[in-house]
PDB file of N, CA and C in Angstrom:
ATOM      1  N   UNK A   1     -24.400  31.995  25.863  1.00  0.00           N
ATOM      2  CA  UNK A   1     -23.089  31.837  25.288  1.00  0.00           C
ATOM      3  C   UNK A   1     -22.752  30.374  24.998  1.00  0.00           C
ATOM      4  N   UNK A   2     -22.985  29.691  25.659  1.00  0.00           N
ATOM      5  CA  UNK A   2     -22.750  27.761  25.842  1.00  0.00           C
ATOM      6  C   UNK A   2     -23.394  27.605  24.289  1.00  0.00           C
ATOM      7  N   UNK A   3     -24.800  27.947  24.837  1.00  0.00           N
ATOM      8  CA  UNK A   3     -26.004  27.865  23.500  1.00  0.00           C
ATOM      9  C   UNK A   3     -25.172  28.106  22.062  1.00  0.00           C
ATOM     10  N   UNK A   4     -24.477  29.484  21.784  1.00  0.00           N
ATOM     11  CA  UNK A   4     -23.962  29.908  20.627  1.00  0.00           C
ATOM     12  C   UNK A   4     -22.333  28.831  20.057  1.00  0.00           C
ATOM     13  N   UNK A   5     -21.697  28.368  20.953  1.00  0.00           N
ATOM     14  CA  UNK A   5     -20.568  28.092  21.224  1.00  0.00           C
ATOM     15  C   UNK A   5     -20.922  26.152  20.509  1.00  0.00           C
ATOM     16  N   UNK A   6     -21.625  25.457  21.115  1.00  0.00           N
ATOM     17  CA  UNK A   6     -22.495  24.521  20.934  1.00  0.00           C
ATOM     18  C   UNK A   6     -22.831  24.593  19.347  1.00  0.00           C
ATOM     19  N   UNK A   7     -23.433  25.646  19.143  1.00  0.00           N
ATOM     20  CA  UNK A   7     -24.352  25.971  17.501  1.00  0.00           C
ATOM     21  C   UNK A   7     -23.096  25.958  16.403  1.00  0.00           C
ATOM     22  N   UNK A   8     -22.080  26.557  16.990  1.00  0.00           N
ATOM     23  CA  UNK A   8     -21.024  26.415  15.613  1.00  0.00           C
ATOM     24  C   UNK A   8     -20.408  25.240  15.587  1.00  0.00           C
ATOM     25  N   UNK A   9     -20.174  24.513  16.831  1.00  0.00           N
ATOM     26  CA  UNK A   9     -18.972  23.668  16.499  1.00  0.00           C
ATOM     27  C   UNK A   9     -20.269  22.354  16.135  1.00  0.00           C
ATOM     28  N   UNK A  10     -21.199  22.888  16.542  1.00  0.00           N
ATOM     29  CA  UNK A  10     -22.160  21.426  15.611  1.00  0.00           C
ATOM     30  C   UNK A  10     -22.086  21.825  14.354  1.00  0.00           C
ATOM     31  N   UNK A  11     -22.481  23.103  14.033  1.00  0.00           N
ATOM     32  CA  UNK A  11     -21.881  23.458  12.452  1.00  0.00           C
ATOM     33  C   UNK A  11     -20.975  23.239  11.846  1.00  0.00           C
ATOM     34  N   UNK A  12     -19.753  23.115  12.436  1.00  0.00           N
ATOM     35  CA  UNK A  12     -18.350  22.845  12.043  1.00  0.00           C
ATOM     36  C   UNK A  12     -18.296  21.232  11.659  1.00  0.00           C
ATOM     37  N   UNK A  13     -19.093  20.623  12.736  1.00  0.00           N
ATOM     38  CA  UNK A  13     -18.522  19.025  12.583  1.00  0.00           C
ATOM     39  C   UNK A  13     -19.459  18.549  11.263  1.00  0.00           C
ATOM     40  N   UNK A  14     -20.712  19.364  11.093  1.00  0.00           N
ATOM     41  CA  UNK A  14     -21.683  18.800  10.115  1.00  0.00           C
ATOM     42  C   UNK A  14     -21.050  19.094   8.561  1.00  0.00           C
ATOM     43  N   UNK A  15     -20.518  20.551   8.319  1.00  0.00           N
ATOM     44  CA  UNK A  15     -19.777  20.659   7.391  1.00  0.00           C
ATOM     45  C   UNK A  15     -18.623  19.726   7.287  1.00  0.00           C
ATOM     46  N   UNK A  16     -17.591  19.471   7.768  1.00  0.00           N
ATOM     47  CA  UNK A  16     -16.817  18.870   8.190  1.00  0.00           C
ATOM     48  C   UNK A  16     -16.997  17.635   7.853  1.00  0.00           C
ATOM     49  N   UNK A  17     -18.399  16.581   8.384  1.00  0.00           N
ATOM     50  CA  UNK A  17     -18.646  15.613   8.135  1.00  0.00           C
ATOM     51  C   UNK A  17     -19.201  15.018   6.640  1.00  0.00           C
ATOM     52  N   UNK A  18     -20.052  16.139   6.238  1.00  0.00           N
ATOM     53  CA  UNK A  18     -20.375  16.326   4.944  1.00  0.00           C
ATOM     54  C   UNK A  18     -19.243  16.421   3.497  1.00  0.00           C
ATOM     55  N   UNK A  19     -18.144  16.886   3.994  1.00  0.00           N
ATOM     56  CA  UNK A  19     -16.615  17.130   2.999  1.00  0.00           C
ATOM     57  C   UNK A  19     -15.953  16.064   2.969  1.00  0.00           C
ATOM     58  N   UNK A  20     -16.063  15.223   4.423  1.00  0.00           N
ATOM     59  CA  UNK A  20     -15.366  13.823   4.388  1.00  0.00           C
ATOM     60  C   UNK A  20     -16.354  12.502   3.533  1.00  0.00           C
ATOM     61  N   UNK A  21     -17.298  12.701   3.857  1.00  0.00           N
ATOM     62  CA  UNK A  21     -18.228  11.934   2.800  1.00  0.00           C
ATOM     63  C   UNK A  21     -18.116  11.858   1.822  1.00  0.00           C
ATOM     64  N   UNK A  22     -17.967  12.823   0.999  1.00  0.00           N
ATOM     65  CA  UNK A  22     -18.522  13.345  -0.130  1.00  0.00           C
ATOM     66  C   UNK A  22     -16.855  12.530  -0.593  1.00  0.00           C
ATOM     67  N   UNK A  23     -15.411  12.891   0.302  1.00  0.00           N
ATOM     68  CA  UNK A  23     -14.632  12.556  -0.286  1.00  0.00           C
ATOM     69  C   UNK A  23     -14.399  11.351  -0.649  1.00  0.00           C
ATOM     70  N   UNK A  24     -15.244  10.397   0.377  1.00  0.00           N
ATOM     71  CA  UNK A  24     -14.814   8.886   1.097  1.00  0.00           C
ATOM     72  C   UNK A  24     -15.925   7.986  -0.311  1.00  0.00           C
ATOM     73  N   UNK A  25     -16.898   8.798  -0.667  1.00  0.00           N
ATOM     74  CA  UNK A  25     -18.010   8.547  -2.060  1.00  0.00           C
ATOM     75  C   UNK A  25     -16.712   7.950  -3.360  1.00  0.00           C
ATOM     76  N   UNK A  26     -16.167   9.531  -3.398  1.00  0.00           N
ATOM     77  CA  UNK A  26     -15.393   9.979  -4.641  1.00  0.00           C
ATOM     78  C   UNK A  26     -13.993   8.945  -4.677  1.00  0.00           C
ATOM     79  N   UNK A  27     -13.384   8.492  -3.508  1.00  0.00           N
ATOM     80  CA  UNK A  27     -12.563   7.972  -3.592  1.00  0.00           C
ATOM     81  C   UNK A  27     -12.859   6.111  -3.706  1.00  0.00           C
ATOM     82  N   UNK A  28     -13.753   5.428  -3.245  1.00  0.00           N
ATOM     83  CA  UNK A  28     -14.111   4.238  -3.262  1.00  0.00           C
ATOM     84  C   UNK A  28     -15.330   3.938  -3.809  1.00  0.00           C
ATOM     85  N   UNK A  29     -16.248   4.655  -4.189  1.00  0.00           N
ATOM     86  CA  UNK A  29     -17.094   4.253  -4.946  1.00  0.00           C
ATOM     87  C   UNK A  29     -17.452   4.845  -6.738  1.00  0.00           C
ATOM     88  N   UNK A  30     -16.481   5.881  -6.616  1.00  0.00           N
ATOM     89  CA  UNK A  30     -16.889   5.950  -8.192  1.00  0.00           C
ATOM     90  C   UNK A  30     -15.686   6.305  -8.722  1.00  0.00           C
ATOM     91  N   UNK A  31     -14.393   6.057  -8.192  1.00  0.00           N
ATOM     92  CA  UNK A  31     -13.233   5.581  -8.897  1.00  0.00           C
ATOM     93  C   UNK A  31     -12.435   4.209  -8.469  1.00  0.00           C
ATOM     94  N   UNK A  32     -13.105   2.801  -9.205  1.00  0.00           N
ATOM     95  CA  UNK A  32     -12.552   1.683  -8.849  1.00  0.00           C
ATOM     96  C   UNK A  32     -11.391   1.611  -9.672  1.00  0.00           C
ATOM     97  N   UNK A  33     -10.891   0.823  -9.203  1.00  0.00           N
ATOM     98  CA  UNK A  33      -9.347   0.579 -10.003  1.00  0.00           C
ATOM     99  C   UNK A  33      -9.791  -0.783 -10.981  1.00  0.00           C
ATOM    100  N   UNK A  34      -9.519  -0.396 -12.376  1.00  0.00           N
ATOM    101  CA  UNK A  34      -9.842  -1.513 -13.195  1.00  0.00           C
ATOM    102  C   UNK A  34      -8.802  -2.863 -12.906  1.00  0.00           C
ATOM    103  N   UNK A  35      -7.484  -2.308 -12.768  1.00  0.00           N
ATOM    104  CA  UNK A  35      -6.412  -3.459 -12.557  1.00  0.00           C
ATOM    105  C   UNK A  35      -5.542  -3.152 -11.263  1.00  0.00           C
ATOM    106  N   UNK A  36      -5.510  -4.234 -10.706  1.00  0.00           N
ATOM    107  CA  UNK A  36      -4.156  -4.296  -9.612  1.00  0.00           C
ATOM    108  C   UNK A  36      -2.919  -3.621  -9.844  1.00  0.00           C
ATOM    109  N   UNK A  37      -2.740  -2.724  -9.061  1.00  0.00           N
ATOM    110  CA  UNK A  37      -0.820  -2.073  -9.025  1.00  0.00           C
ATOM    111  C   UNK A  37      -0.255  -3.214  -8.699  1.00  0.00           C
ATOM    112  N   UNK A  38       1.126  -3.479  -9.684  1.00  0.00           N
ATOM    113  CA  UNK A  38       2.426  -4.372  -8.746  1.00  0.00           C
ATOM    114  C   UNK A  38       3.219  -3.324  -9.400  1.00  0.00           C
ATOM    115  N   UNK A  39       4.163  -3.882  -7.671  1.00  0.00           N
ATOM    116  CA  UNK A  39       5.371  -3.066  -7.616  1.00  0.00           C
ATOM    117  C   UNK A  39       6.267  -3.936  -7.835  1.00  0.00           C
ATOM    118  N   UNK A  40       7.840  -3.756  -8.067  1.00  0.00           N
ATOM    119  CA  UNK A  40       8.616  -4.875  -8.328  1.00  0.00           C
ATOM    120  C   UNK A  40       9.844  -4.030  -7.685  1.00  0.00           C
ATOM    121  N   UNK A  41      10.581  -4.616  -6.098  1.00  0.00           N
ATOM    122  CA  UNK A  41      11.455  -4.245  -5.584  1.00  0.00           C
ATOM    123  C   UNK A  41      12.851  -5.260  -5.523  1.00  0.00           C
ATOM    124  N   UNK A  42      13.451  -4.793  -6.135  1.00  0.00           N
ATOM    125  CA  UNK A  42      14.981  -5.816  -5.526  1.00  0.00           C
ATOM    126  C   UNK A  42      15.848  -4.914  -4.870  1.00  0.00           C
ATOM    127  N   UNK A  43      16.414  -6.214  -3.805  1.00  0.00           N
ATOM    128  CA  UNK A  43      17.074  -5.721  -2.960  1.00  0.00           C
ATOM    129  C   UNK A  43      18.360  -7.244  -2.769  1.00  0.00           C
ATOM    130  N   UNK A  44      19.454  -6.166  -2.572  1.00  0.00           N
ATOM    131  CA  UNK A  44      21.156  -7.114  -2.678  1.00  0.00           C
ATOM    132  C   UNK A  44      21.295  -6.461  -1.357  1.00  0.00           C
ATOM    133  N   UNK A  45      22.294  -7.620  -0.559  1.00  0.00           N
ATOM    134  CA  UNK A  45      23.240  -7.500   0.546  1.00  0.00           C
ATOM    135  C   UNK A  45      22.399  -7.142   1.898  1.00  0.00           C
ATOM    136  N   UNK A  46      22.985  -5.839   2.294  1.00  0.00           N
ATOM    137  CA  UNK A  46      22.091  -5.173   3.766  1.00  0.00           C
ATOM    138  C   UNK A  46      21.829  -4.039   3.237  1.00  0.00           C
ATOM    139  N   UNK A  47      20.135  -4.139   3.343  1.00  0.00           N
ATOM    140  CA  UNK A  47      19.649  -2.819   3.357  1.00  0.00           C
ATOM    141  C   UNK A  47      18.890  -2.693   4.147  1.00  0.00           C
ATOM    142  N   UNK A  48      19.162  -1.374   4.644  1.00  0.00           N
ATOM    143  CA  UNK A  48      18.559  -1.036   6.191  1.00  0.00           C
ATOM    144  C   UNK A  48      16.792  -0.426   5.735  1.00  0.00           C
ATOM    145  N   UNK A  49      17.056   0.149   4.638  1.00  0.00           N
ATOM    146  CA  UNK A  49      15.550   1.187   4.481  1.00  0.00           C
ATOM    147  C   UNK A  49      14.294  -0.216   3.650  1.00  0.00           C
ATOM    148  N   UNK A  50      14.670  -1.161   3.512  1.00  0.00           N
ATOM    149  CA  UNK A  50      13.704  -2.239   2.924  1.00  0.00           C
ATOM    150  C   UNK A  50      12.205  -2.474   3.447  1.00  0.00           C
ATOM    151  N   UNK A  51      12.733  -2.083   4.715  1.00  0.00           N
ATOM    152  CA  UNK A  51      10.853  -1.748   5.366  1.00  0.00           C
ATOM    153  C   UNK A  51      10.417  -0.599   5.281  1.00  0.00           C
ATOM    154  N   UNK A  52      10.961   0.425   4.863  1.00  0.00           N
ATOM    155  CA  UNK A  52      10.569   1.831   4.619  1.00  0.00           C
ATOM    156  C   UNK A  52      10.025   1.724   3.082  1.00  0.00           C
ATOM    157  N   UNK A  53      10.679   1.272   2.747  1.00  0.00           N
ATOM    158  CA  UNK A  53      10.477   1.401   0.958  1.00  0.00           C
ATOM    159  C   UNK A  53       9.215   0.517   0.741  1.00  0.00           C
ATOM    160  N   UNK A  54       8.793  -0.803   1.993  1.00  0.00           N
ATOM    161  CA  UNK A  54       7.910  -1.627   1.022  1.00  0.00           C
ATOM    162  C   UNK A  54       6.746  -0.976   1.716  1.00  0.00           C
ATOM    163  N   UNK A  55       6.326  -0.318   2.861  1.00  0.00           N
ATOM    164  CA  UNK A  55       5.539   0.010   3.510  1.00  0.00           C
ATOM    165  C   UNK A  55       5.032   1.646   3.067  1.00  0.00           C
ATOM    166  N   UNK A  56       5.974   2.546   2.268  1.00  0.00           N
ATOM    167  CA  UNK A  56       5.709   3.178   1.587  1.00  0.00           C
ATOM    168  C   UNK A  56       5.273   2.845   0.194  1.00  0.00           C
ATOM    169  N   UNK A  57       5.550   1.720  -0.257  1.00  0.00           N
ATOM    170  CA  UNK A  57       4.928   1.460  -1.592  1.00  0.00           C
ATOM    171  C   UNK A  57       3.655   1.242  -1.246  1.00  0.00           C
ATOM    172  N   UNK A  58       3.599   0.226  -0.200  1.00  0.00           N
ATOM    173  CA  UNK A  58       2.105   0.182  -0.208  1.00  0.00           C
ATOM    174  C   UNK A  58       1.148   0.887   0.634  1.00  0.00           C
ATOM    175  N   UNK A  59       1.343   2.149   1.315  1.00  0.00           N
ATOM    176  CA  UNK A  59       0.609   3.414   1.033  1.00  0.00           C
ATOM    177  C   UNK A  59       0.176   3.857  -0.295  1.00  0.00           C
ATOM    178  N   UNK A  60       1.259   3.339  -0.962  1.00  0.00           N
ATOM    179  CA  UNK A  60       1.385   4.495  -2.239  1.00  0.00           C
ATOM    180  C   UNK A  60       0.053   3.833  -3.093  1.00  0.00           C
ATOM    181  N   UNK A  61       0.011   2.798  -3.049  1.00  0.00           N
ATOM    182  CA  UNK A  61      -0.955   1.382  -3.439  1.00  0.00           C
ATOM    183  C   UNK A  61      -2.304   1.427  -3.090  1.00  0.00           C
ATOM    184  N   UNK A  62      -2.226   1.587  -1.498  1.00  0.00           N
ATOM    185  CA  UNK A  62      -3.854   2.415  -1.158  1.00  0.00           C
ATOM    186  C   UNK A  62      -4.351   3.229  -1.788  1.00  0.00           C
ATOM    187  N   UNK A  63      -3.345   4.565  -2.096  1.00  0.00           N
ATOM    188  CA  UNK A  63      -3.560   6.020  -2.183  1.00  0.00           C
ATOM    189  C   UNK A  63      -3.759   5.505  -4.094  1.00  0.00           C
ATOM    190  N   UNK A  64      -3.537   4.668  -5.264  1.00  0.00           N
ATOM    191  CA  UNK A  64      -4.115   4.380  -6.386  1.00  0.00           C
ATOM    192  C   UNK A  64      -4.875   3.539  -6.466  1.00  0.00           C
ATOM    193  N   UNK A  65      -5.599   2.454  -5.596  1.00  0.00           N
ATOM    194  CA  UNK A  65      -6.158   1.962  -5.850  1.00  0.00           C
ATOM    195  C   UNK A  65      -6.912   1.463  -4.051  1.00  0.00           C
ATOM    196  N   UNK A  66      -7.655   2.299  -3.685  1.00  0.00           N
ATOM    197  CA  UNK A  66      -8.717   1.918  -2.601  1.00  0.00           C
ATOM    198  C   UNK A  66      -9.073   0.930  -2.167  1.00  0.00           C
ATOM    199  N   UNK A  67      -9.391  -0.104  -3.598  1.00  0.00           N
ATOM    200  CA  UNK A  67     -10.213  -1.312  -3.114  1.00  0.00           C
ATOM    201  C   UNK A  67      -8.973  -2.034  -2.032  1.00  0.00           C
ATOM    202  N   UNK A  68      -7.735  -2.162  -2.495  1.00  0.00           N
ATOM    203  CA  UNK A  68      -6.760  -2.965  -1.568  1.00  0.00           C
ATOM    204  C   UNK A  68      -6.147  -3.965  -2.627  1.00  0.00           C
ATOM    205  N   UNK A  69      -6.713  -3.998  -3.359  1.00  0.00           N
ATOM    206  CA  UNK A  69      -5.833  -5.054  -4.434  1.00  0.00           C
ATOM    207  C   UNK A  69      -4.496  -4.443  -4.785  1.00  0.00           C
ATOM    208  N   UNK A  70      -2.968  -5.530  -4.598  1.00  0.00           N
ATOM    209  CA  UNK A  70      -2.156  -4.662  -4.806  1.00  0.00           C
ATOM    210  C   UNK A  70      -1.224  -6.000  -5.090  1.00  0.00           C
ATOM    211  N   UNK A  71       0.010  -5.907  -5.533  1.00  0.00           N
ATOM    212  CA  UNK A  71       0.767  -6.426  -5.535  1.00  0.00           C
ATOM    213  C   UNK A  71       2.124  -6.265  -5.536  1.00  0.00           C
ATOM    214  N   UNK A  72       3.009  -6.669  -4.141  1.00  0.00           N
ATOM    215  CA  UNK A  72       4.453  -5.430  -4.044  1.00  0.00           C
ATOM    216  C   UNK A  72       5.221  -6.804  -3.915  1.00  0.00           C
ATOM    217  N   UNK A  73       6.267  -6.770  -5.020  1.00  0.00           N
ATOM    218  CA  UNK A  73       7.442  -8.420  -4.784  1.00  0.00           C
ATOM    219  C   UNK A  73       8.344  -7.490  -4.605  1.00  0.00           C
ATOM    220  N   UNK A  74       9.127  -8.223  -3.307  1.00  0.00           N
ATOM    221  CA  UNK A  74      10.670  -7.687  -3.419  1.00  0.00           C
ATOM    222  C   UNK A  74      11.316  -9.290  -3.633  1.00  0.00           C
ATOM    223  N   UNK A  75      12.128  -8.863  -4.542  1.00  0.00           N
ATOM    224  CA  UNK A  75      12.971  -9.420  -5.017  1.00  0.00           C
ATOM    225  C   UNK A  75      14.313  -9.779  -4.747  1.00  0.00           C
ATOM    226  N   UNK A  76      14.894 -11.072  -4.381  1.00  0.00           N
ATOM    227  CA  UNK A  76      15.708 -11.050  -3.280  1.00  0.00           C
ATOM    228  C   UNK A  76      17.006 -11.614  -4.483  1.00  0.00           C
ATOM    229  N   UNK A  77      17.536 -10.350  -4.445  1.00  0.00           N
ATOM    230  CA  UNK A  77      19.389 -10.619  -5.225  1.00  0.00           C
ATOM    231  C   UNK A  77      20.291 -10.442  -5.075  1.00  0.00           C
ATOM    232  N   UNK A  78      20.314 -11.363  -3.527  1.00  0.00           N
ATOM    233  CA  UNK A  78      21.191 -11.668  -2.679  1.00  0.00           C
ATOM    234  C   UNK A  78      20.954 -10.874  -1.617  1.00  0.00           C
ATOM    235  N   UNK A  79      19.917 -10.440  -1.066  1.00  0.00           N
ATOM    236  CA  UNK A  79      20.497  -9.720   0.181  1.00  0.00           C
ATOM    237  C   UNK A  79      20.508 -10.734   1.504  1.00  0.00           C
ATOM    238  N   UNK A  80      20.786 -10.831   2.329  1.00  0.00           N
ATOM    239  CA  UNK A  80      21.537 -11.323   3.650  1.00  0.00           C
ATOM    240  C   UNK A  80      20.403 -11.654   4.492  1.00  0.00           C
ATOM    241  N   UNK A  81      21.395 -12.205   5.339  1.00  0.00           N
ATOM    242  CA  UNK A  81      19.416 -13.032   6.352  1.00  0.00           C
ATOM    243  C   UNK A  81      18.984 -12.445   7.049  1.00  0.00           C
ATOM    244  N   UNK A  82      19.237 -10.986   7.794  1.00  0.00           N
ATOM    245  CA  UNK A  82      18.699  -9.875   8.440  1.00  0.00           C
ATOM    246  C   UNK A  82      17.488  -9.449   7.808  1.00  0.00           C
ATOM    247  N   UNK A  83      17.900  -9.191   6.316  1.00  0.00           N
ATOM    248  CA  UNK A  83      17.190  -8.345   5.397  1.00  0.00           C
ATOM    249  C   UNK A  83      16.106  -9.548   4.959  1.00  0.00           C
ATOM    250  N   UNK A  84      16.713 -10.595   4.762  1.00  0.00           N
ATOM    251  CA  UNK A  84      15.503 -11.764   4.388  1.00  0.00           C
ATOM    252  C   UNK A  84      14.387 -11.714   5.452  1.00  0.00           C
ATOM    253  N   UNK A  85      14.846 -11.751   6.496  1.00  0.00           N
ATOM    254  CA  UNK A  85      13.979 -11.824   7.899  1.00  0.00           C
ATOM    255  C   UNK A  85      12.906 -10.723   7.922  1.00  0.00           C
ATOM    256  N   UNK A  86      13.678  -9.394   7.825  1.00  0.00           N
ATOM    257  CA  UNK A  86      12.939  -8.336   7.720  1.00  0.00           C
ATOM    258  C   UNK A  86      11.743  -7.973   6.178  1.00  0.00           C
ATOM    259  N   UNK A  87      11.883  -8.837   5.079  1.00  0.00           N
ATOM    260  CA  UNK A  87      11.161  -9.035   4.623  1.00  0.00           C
ATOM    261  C   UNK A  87       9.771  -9.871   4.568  1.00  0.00           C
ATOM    262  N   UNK A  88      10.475 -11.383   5.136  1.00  0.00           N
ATOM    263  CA  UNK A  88       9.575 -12.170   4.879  1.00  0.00           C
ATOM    264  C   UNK A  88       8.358 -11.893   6.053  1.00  0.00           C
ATOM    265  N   UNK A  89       8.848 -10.973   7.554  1.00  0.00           N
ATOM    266  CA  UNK A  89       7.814 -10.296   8.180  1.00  0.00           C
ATOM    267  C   UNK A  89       7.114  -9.456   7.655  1.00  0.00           C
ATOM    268  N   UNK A  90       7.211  -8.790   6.662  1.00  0.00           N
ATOM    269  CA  UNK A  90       6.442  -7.645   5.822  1.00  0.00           C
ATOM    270  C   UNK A  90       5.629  -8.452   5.107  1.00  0.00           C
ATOM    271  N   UNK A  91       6.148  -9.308   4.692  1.00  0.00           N
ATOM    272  CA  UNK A  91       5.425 -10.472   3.844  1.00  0.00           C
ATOM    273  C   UNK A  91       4.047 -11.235   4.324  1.00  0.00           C
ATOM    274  N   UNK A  92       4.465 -10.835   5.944  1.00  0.00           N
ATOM    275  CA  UNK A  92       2.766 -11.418   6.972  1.00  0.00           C
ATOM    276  C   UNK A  92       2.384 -10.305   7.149  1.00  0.00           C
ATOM    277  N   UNK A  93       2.912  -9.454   7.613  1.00  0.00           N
ATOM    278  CA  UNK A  93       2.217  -8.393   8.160  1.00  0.00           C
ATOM    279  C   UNK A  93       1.467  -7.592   7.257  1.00  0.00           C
ATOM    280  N   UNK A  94       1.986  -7.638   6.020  1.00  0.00           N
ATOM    281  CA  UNK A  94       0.991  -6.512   4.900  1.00  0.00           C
ATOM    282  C   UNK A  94       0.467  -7.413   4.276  1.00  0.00           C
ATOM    283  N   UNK A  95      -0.801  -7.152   3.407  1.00  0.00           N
ATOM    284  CA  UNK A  95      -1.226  -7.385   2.618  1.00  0.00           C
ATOM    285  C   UNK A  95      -0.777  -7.363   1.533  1.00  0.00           C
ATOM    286  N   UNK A  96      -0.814  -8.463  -0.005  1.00  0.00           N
ATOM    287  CA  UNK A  96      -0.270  -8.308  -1.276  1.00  0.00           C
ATOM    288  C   UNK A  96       1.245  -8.277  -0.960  1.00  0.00           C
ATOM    289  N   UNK A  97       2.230  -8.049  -0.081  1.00  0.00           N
ATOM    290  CA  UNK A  97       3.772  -8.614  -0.294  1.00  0.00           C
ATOM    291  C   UNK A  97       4.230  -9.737  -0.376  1.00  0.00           C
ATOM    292  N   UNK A  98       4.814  -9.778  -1.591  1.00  0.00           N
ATOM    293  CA  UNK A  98       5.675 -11.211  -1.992  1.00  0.00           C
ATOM    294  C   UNK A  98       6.833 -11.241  -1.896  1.00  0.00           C
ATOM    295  N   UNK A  99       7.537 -12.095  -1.242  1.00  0.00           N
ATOM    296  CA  UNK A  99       9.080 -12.134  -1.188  1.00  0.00           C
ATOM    297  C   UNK A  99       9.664 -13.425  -2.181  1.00  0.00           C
ATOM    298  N   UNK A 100      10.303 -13.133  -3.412  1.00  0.00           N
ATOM    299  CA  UNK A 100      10.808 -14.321  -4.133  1.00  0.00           C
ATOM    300  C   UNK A 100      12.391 -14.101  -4.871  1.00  0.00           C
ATOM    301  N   UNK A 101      12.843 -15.063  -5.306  1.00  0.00           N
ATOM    302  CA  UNK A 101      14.360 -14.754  -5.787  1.00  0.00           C
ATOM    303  C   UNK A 101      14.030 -14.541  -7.494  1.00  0.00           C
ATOM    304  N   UNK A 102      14.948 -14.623  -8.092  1.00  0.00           N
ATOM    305  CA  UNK A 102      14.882 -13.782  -9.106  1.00  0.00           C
ATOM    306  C   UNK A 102      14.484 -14.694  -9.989  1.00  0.00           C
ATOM    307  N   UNK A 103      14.741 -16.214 -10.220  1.00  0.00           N
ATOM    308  CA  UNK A 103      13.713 -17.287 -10.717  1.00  0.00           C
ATOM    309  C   UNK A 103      12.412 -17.673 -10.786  1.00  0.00           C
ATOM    310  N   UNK A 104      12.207 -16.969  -9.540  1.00  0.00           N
ATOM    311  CA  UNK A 104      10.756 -17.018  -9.370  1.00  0.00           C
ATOM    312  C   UNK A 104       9.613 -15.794 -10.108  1.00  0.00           C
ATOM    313  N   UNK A 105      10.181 -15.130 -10.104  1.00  0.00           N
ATOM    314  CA  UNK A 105       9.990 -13.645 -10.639  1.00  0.00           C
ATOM    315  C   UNK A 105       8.343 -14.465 -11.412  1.00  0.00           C
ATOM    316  N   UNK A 106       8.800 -14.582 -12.841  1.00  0.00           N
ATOM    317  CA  UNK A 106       7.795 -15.008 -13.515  1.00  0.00           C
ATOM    318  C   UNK A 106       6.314 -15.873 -13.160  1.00  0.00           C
ATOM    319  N   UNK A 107       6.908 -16.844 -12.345  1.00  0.00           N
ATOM    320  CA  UNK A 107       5.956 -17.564 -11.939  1.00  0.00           C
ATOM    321  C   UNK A 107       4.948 -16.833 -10.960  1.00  0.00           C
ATOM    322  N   UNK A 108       5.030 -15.871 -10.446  1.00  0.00           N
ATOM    323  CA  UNK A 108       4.499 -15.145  -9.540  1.00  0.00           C
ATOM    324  C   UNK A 108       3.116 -13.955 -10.321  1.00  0.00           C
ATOM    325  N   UNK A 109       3.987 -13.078 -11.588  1.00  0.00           N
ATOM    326  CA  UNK A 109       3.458 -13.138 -12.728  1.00  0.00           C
ATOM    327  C   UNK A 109       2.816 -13.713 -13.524  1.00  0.00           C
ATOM    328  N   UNK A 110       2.717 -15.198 -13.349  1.00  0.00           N
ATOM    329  CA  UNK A 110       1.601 -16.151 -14.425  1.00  0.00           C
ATOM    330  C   UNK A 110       2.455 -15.996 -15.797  1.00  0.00           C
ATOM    331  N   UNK A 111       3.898 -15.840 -15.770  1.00  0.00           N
ATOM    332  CA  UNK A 111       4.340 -16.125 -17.191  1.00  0.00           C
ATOM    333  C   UNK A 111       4.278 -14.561 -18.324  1.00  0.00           C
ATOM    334  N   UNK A 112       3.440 -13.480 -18.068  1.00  0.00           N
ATOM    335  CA  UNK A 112       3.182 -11.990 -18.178  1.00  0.00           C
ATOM    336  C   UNK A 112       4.319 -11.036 -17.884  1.00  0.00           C
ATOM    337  N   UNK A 113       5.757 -12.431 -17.414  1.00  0.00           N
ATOM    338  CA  UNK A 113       6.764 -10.386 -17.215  1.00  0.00           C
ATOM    339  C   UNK A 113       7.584 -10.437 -18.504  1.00  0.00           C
ATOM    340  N   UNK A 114       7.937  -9.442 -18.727  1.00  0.00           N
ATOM    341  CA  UNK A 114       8.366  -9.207 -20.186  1.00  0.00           C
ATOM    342  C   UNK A 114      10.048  -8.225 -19.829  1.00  0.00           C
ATOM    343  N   UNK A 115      10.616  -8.695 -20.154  1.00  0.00           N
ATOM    344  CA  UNK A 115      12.148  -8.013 -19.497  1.00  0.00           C
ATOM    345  C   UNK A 115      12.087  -6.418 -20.060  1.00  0.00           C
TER     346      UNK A 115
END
């Protein structure tokens, strides 16, 4: 019984392991992302969900483009020094987040944003 019990769930993990492969192939090696995602977030006053929103964008960023190239600006128009704070930590802690004011916008862009 051990013997039979043993035989499937090695079966299980080999299938199993074989479906995750095959996915982990399909997702990073033969669909590269030709260009970087940017996201472009502004945020005024106090907003409480600003780490929800940038940390879901950049899931969202993984989930189109694998390699990790990404680019998420929040855009600061006017919000308050809580919310500054709570950005400019997102700003270390993730990868690709930029925190800039609304002058800066372009320069961050290379001169490429177009209203």
């Amino acid at each position: 019984m051990p013997d039979i019990l043993a035989g499937v769930l090695l079966s299980f993990f080999a299938i199993v392991g074989v479906a995750e492969t095959v996915r982990w192939i399909k997702k990073f090696m033969l669909a590269p992302c030709a260009k970087s995602p940017a996201f472009v977030v502004t945020c005024a006053g106090h907003d409480e969900q600003i780490e929800y929103c940038v940390r879901s964008l950049a899931d969202q960023a993984n989930e189109l483009c694998p390699c990790g190239r990404r680019l998420i600006v929040v855009v600061d128009d006017g919000m308050d020094e809580e919310t500054r704070s709570i950005c400019e930590r997102l700003e270390h802690d993730i990868d690709g987040v930029t925190v800039c004011t609304r002058p800066e916008l372009p320069l961050i862009f290379g001169g490429e944003l177009q209203s």
